[in-house]
PDB file of N, CA and C in Angstrom:
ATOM      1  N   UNK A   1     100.793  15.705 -93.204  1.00  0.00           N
ATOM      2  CA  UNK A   1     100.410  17.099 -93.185  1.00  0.00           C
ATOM      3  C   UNK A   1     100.680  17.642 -91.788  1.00  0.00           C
ATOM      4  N   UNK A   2     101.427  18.562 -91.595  1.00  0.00           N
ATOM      5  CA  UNK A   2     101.648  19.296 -90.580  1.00  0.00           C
ATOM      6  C   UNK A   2     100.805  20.767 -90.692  1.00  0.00           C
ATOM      7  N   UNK A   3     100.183  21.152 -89.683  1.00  0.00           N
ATOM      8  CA  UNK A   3      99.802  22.413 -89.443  1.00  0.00           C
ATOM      9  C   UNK A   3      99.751  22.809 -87.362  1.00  0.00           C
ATOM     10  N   UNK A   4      99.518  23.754 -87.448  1.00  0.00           N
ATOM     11  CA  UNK A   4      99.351  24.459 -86.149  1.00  0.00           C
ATOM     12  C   UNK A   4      98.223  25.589 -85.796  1.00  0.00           C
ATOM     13  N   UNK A   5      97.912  25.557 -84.631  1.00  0.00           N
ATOM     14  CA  UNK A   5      96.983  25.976 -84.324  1.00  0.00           C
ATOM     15  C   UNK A   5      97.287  27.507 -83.722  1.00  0.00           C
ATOM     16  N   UNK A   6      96.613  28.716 -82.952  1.00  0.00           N
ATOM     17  CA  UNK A   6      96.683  29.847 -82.929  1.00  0.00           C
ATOM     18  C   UNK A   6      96.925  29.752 -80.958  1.00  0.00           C
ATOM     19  N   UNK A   7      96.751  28.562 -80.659  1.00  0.00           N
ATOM     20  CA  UNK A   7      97.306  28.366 -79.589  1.00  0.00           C
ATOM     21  C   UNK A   7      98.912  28.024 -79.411  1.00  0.00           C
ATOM     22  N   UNK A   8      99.459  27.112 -80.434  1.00  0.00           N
ATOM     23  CA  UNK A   8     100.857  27.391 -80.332  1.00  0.00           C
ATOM     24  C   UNK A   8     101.288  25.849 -80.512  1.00  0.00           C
ATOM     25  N   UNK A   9     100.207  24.639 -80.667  1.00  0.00           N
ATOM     26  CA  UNK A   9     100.359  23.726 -81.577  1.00  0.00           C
ATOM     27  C   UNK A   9     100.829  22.870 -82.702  1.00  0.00           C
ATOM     28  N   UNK A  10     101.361  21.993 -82.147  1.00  0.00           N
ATOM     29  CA  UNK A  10     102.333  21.897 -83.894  1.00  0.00           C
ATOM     30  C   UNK A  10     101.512  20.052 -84.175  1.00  0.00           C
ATOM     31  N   UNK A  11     100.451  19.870 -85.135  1.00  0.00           N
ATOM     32  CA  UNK A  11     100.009  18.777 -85.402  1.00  0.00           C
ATOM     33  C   UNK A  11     100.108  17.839 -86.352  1.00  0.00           C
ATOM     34  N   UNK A  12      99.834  16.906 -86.632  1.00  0.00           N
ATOM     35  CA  UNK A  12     100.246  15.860 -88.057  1.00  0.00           C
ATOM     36  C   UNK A  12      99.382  14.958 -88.066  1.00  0.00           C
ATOM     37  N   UNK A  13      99.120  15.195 -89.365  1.00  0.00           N
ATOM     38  CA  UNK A  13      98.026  14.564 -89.520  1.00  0.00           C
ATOM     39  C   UNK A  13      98.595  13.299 -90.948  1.00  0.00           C
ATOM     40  N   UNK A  14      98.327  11.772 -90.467  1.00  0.00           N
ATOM     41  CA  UNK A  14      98.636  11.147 -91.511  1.00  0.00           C
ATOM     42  C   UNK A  14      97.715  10.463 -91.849  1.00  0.00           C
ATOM     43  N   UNK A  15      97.070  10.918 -93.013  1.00  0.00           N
ATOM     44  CA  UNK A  15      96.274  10.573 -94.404  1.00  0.00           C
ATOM     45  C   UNK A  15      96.679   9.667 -95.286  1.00  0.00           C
ATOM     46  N   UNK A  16      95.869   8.178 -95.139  1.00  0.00           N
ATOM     47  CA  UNK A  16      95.944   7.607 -96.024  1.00  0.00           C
ATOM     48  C   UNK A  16      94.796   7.144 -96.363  1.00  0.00           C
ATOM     49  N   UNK A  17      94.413   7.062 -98.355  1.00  0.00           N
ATOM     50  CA  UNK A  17      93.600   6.801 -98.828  1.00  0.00           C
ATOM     51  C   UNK A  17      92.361   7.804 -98.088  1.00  0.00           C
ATOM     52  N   UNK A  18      90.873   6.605 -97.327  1.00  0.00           N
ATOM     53  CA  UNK A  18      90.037   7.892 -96.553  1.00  0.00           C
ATOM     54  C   UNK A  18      90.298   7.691 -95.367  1.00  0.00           C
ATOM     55  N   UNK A  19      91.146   6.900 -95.048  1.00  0.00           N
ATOM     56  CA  UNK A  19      91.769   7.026 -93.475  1.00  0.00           C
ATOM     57  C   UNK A  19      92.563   8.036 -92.997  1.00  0.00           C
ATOM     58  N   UNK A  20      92.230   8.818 -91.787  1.00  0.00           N
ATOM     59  CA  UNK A  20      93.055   9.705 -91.132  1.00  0.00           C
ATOM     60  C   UNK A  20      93.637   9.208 -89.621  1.00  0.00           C
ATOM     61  N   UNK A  21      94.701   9.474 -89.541  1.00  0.00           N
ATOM     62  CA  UNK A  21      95.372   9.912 -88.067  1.00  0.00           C
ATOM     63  C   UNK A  21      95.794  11.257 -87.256  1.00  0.00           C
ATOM     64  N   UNK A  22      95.350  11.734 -86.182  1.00  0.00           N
ATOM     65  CA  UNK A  22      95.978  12.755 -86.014  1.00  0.00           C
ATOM     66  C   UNK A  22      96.716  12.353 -84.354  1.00  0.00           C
ATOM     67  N   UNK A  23      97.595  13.479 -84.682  1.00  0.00           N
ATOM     68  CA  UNK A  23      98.663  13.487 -83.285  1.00  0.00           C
ATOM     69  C   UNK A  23      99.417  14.692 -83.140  1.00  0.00           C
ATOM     70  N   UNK A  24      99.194  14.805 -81.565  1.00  0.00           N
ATOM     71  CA  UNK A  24     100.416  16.268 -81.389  1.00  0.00           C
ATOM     72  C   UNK A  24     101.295  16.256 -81.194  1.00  0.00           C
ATOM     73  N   UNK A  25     102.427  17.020 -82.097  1.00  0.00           N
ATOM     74  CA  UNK A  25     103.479  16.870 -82.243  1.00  0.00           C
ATOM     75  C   UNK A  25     104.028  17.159 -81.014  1.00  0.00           C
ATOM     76  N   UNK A  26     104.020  18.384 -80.613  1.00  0.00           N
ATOM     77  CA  UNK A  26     104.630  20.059 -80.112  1.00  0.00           C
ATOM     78  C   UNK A  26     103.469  20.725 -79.211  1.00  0.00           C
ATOM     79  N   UNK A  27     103.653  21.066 -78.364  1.00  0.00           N
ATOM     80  CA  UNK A  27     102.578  22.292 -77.709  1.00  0.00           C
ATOM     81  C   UNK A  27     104.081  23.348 -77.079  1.00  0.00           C
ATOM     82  N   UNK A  28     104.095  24.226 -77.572  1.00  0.00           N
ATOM     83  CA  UNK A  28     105.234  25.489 -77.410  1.00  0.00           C
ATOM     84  C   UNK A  28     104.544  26.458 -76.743  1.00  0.00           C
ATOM     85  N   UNK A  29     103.261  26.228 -76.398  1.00  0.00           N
ATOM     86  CA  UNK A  29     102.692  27.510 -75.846  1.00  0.00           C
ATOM     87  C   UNK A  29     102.597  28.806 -76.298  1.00  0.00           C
ATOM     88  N   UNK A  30     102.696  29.112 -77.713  1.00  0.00           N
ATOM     89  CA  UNK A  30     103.119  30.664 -77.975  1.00  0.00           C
ATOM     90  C   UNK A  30     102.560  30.605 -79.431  1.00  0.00           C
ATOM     91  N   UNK A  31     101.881  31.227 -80.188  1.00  0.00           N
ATOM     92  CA  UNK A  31     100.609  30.930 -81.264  1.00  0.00           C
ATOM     93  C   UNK A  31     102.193  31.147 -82.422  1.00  0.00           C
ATOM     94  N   UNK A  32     102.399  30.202 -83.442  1.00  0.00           N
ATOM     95  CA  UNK A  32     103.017  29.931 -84.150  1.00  0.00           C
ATOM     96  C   UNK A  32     103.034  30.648 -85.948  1.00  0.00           C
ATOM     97  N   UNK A  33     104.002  31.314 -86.523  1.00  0.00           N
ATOM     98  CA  UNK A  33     103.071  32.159 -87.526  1.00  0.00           C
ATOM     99  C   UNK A  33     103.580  31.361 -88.606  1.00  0.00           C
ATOM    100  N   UNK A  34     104.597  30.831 -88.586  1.00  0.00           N
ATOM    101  CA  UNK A  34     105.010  30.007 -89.707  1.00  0.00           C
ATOM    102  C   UNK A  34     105.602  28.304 -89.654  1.00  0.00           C
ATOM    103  N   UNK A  35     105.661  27.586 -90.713  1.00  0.00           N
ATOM    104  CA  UNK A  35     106.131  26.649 -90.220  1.00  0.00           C
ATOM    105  C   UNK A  35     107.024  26.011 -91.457  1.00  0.00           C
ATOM    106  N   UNK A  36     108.605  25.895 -91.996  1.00  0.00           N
ATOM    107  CA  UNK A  36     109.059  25.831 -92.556  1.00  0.00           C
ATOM    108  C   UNK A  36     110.012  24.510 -92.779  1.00  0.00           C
ATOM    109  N   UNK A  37     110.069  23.737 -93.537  1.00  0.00           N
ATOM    110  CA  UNK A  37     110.818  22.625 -93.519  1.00  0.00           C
ATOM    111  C   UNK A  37     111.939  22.898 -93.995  1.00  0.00           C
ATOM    112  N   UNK A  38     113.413  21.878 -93.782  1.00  0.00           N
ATOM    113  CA  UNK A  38     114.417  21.800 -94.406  1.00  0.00           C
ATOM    114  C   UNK A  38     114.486  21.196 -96.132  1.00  0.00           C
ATOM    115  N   UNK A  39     115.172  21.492 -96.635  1.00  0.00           N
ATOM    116  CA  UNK A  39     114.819  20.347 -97.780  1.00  0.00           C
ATOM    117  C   UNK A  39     114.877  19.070 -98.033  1.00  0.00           C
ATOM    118  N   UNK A  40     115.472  18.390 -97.244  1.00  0.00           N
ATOM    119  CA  UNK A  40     115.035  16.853 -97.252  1.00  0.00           C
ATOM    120  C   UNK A  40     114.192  16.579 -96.014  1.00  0.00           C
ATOM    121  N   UNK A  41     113.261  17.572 -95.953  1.00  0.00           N
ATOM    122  CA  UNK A  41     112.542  17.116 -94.794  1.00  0.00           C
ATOM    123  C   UNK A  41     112.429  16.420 -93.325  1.00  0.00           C
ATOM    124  N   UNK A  42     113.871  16.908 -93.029  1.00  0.00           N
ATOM    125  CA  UNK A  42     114.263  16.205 -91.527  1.00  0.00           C
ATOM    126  C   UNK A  42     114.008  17.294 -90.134  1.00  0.00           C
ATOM    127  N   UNK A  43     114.137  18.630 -90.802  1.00  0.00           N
ATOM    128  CA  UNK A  43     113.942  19.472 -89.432  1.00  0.00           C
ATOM    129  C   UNK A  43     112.722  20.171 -90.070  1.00  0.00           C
ATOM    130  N   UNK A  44     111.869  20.383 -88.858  1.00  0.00           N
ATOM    131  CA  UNK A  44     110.635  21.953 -89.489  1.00  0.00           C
ATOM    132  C   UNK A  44     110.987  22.777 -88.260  1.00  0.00           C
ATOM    133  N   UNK A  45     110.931  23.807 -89.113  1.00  0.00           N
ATOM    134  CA  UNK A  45     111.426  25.276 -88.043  1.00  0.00           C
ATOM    135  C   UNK A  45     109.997  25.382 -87.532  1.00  0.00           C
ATOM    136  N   UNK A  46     109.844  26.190 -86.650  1.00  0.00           N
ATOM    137  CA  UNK A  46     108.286  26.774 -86.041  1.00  0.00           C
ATOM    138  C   UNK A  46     108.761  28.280 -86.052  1.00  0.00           C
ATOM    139  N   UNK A  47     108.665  29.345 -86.428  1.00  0.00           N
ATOM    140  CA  UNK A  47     109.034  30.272 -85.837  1.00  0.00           C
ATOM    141  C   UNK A  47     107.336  31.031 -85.150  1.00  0.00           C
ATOM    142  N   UNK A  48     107.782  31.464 -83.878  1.00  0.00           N
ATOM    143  CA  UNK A  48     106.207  32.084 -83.399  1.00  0.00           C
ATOM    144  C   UNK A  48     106.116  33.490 -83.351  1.00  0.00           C
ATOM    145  N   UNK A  49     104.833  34.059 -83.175  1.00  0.00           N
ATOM    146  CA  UNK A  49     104.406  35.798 -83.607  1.00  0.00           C
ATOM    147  C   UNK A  49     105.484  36.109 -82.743  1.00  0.00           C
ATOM    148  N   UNK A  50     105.880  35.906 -81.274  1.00  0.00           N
ATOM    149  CA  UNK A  50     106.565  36.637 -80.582  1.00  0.00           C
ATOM    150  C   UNK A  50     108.070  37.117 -80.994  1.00  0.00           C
ATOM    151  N   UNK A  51     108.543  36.263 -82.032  1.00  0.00           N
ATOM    152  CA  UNK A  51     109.917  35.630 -82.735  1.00  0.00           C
ATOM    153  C   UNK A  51     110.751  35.170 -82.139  1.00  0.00           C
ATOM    154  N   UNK A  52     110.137  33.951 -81.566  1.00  0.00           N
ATOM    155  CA  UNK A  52     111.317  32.912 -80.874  1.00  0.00           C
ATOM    156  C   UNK A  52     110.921  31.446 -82.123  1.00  0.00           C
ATOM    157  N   UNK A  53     112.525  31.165 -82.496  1.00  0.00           N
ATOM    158  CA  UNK A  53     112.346  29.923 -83.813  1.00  0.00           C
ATOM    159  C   UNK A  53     112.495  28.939 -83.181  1.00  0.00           C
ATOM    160  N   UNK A  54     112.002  27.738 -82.899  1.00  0.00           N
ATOM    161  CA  UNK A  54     112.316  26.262 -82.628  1.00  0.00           C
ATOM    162  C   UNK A  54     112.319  25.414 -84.005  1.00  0.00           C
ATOM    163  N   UNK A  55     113.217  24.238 -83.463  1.00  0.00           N
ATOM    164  CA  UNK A  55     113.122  23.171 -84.529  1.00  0.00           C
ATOM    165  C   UNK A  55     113.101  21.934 -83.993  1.00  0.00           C
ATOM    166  N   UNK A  56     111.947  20.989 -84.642  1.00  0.00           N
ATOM    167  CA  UNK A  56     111.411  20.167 -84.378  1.00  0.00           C
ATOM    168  C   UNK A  56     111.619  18.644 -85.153  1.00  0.00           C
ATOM    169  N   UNK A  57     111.939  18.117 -85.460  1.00  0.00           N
ATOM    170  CA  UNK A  57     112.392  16.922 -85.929  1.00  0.00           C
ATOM    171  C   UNK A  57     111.779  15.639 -85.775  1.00  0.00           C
ATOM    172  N   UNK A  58     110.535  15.749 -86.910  1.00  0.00           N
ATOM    173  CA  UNK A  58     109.899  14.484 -87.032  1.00  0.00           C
ATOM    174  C   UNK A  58     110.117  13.283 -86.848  1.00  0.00           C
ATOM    175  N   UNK A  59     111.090  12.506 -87.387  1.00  0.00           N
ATOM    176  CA  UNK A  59     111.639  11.018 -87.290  1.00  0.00           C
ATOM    177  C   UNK A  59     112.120  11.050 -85.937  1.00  0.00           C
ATOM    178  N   UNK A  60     112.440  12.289 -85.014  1.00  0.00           N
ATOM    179  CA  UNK A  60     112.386  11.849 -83.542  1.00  0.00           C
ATOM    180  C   UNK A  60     111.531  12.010 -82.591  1.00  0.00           C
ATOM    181  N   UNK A  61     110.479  12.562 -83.075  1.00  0.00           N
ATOM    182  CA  UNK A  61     108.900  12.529 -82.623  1.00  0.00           C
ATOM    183  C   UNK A  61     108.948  13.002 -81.182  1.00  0.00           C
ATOM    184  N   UNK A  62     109.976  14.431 -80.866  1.00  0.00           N
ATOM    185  CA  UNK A  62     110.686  14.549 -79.684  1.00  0.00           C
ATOM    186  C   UNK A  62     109.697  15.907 -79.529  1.00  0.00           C
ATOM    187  N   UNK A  63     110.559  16.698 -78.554  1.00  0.00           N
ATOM    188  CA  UNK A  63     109.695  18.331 -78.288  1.00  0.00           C
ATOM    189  C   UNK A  63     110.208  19.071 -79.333  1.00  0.00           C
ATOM    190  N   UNK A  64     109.700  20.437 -79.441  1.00  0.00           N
ATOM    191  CA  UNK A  64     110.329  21.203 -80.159  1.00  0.00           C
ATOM    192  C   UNK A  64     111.478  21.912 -79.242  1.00  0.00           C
ATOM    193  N   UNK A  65     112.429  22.034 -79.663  1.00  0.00           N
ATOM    194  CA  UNK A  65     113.532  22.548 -79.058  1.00  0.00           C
ATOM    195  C   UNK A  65     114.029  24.061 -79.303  1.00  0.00           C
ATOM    196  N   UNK A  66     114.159  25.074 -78.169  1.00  0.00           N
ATOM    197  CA  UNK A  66     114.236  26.361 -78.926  1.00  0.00           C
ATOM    198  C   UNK A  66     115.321  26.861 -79.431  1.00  0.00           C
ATOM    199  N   UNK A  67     115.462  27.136 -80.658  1.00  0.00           N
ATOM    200  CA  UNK A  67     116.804  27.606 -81.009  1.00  0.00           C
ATOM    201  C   UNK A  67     117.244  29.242 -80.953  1.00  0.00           C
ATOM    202  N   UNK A  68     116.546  30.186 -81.302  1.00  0.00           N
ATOM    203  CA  UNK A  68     116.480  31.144 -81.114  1.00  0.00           C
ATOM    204  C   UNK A  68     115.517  31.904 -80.190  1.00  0.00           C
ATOM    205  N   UNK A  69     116.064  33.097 -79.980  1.00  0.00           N
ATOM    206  CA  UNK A  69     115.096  33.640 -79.100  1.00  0.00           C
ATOM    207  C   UNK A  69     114.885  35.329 -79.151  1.00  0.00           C
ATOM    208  N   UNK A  70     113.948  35.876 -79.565  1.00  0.00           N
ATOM    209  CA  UNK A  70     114.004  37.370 -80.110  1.00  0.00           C
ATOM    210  C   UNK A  70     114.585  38.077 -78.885  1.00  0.00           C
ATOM    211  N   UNK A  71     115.393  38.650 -79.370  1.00  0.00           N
ATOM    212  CA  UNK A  71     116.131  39.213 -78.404  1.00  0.00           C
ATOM    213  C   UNK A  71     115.656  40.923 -78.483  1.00  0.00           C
ATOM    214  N   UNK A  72     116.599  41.576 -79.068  1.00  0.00           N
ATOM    215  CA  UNK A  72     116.304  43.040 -79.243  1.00  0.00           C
ATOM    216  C   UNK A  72     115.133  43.030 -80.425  1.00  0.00           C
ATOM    217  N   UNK A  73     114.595  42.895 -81.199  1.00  0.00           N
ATOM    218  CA  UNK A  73     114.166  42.389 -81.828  1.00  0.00           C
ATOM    219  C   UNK A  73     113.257  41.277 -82.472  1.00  0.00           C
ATOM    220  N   UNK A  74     112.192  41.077 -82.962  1.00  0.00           N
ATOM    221  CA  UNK A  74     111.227  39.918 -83.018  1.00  0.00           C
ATOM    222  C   UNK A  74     111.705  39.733 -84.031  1.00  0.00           C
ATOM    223  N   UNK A  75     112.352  38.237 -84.625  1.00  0.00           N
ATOM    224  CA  UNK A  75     112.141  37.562 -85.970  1.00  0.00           C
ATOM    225  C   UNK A  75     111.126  37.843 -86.608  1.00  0.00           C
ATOM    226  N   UNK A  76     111.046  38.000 -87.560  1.00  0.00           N
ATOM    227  CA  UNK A  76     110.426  38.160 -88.582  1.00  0.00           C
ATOM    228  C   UNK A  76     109.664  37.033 -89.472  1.00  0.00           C
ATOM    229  N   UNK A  77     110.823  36.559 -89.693  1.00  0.00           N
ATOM    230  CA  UNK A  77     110.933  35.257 -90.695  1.00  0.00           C
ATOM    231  C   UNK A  77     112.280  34.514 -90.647  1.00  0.00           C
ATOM    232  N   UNK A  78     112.072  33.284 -90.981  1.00  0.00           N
ATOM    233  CA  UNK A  78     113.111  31.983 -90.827  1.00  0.00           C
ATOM    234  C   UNK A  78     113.099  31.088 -91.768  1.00  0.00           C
ATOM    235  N   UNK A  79     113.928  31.020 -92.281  1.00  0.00           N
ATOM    236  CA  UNK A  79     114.160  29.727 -93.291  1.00  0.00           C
ATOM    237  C   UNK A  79     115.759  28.909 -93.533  1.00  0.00           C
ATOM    238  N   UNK A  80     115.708  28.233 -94.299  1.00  0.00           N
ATOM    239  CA  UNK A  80     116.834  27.144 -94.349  1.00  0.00           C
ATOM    240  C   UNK A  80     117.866  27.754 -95.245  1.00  0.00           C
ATOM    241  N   UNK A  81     118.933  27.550 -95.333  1.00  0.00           N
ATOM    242  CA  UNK A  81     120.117  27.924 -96.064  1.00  0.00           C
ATOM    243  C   UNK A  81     120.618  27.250 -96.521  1.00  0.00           C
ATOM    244  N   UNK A  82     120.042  26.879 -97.820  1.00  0.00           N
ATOM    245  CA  UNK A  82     120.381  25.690 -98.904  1.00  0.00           C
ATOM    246  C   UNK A  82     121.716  25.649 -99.884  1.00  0.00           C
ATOM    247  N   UNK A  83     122.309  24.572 -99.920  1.00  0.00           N
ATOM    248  CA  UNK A  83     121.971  23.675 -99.636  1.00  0.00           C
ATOM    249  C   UNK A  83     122.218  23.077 -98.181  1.00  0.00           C
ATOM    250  N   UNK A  84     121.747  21.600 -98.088  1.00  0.00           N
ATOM    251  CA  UNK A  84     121.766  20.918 -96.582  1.00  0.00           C
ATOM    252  C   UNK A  84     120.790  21.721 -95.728  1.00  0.00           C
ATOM    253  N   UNK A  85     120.844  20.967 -94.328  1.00  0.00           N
ATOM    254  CA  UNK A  85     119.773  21.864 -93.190  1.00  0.00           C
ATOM    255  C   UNK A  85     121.140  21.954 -91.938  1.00  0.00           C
ATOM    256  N   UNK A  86     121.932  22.440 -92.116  1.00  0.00           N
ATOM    257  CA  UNK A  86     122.906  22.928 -91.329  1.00  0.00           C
ATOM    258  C   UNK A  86     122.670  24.346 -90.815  1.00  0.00           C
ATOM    259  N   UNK A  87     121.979  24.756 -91.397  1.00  0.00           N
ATOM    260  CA  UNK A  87     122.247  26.493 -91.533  1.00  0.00           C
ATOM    261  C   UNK A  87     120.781  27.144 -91.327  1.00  0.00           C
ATOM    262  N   UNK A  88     120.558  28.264 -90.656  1.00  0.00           N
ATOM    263  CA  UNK A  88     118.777  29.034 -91.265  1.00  0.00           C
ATOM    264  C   UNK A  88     119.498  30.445 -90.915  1.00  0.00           C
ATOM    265  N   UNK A  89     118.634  31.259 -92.078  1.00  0.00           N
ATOM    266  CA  UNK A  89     118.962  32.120 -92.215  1.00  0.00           C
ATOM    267  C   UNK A  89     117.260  33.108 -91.471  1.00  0.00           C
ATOM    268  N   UNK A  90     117.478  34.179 -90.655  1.00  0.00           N
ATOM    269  CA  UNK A  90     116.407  34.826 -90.074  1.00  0.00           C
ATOM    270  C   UNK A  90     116.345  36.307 -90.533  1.00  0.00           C
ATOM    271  N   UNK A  91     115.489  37.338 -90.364  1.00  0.00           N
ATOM    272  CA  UNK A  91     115.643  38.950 -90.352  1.00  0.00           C
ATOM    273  C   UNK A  91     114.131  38.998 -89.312  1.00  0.00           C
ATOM    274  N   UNK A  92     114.622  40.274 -88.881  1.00  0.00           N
ATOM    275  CA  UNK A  92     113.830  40.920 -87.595  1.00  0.00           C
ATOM    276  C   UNK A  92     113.148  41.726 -88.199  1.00  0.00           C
ATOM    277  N   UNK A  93     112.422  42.940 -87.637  1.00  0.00           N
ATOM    278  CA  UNK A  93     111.827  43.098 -87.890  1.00  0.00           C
ATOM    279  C   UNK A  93     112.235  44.905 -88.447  1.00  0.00           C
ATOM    280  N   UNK A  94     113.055  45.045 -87.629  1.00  0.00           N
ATOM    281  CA  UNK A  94     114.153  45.987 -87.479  1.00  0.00           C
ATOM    282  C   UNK A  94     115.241  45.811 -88.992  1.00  0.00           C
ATOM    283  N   UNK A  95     115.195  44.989 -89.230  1.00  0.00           N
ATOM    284  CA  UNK A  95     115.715  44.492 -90.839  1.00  0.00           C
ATOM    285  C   UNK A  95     117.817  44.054 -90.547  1.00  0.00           C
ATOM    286  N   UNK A  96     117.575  42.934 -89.604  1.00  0.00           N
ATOM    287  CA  UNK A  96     118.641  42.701 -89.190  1.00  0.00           C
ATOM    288  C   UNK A  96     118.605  41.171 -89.734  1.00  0.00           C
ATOM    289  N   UNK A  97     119.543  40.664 -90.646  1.00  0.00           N
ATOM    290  CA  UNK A  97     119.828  39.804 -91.064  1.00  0.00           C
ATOM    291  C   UNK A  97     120.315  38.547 -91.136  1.00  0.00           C
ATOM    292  N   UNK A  98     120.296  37.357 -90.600  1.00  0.00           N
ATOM    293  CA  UNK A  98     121.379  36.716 -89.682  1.00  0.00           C
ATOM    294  C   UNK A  98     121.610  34.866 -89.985  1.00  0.00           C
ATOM    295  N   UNK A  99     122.564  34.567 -89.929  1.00  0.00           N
ATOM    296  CA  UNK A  99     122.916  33.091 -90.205  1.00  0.00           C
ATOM    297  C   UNK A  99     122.987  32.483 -89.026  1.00  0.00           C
ATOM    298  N   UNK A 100     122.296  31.556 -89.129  1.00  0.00           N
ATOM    299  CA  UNK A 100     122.574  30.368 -87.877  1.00  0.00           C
ATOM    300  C   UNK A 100     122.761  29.632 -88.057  1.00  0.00           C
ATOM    301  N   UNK A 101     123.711  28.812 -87.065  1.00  0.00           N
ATOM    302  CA  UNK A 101     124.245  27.338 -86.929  1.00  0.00           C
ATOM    303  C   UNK A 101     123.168  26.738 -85.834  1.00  0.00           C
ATOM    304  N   UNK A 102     122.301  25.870 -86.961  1.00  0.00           N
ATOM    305  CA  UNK A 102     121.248  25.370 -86.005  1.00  0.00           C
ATOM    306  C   UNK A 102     121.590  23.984 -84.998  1.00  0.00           C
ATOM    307  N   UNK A 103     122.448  23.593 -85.299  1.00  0.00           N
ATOM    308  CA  UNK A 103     123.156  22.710 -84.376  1.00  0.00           C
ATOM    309  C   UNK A 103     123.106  22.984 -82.829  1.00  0.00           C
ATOM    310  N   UNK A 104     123.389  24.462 -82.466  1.00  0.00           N
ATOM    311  CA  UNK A 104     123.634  25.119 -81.232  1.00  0.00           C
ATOM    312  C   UNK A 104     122.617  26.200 -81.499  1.00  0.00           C
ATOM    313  N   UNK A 105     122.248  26.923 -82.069  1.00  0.00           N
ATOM    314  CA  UNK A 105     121.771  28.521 -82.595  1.00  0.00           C
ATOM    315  C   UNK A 105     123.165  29.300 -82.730  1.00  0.00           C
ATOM    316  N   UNK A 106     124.166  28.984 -82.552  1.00  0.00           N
ATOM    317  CA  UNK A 106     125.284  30.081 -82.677  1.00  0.00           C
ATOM    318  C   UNK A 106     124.947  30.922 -84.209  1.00  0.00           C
ATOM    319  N   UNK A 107     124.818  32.169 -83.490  1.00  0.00           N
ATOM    320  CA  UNK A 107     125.072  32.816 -84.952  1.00  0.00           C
ATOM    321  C   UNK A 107     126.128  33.059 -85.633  1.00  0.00           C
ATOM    322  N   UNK A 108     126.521  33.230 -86.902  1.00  0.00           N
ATOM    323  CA  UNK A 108     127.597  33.154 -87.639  1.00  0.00           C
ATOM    324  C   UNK A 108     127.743  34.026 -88.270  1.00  0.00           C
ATOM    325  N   UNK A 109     126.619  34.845 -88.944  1.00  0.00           N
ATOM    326  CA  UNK A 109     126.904  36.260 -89.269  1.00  0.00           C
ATOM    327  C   UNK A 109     125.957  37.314 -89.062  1.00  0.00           C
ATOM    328  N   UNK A 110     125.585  38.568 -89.328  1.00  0.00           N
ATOM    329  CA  UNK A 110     124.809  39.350 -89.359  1.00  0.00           C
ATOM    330  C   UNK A 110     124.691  40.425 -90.331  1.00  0.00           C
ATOM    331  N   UNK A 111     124.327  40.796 -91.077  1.00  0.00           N
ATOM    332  CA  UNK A 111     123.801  41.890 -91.477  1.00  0.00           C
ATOM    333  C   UNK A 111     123.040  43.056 -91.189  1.00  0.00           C
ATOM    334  N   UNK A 112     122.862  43.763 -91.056  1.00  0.00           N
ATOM    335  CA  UNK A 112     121.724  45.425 -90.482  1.00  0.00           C
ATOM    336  C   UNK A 112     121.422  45.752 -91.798  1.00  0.00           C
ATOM    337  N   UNK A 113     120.587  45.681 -92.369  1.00  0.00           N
ATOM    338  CA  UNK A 113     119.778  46.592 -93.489  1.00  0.00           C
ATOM    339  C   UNK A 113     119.278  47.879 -93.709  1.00  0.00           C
ATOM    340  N   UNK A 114     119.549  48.563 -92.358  1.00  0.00           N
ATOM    341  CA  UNK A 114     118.980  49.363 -91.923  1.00  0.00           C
ATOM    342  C   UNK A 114     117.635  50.094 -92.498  1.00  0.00           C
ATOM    343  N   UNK A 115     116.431  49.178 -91.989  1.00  0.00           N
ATOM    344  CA  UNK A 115     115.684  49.732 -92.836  1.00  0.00           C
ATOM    345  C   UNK A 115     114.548  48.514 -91.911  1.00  0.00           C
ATOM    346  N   UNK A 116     112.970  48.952 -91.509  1.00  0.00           N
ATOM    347  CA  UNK A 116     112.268  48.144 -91.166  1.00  0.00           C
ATOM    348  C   UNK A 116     111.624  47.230 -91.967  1.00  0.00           C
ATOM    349  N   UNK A 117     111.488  46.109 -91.693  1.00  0.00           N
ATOM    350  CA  UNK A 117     110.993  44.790 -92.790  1.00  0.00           C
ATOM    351  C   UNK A 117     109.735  44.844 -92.570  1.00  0.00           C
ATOM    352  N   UNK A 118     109.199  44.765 -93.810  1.00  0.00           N
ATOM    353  CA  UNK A 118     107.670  43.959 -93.471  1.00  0.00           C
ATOM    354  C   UNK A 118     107.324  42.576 -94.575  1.00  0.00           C
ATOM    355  N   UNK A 119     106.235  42.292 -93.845  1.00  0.00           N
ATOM    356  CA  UNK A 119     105.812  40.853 -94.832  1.00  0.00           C
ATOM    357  C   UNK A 119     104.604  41.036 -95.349  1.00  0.00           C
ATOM    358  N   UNK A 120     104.470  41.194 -96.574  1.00  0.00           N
ATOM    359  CA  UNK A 120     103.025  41.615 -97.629  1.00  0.00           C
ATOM    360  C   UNK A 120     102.552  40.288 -98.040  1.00  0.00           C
TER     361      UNK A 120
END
């Protein structure tokens, strides 16, 4: 079980039977609003309120590394671009649309929606 805290935390907790473990993954410093996995479960995105996305990679029990960074614009939301975890797809808030090559963050495409996003 992964969750995070409003400080900016990224934790795991492994539950077995009534035994627990906990450990910190991540401390990013920046209160975290979502936290999204790939589909075979090798990368979890963090994206935080400010909209800067990192990805973090369990089986290397490493830092979170930042991949994006809100630029003109705060991310919104972040997720994976299935199939594989090659790819995440983001929109701002501003309703700007965008593909990334999470390898580097290079972006690869964009869209403008023109139109402000919200999340209900």
């Amino acid at each position: 079980l992964y969750f995070s805290v409003q400080e900016g935390i990224l934790f795991f907790y492994h539950i077995k039977d009534l035994q627990y473990e906990m450990k910190i993954c991540a401390d990013i410093l920046k209160p975290i609003s979502s936290l999204i996995f790939c589909p075979d479960y090798t990368i979890l995105l963090l994206v935080t309120e400010q909209g800067t996305v990192y990805t973090y990679k369990p089986a290397h029990s490493g830092e979170a590394v930042k991949l994006l960074d809100a630029c003109s614009s705060c991310f919104l939301a972040a997720d994976f671009l299935t199939p594989g975890n090659k790819y995440c797809v983001s929109v701002t808030i501003s309703g700007e649309v965008q593909v990334w090559f999470l390898e580097d963050g290079t972006c690869l495409s964009k869209l403008n929606l023109d139109i402000e996003v919200h999340i209900t």
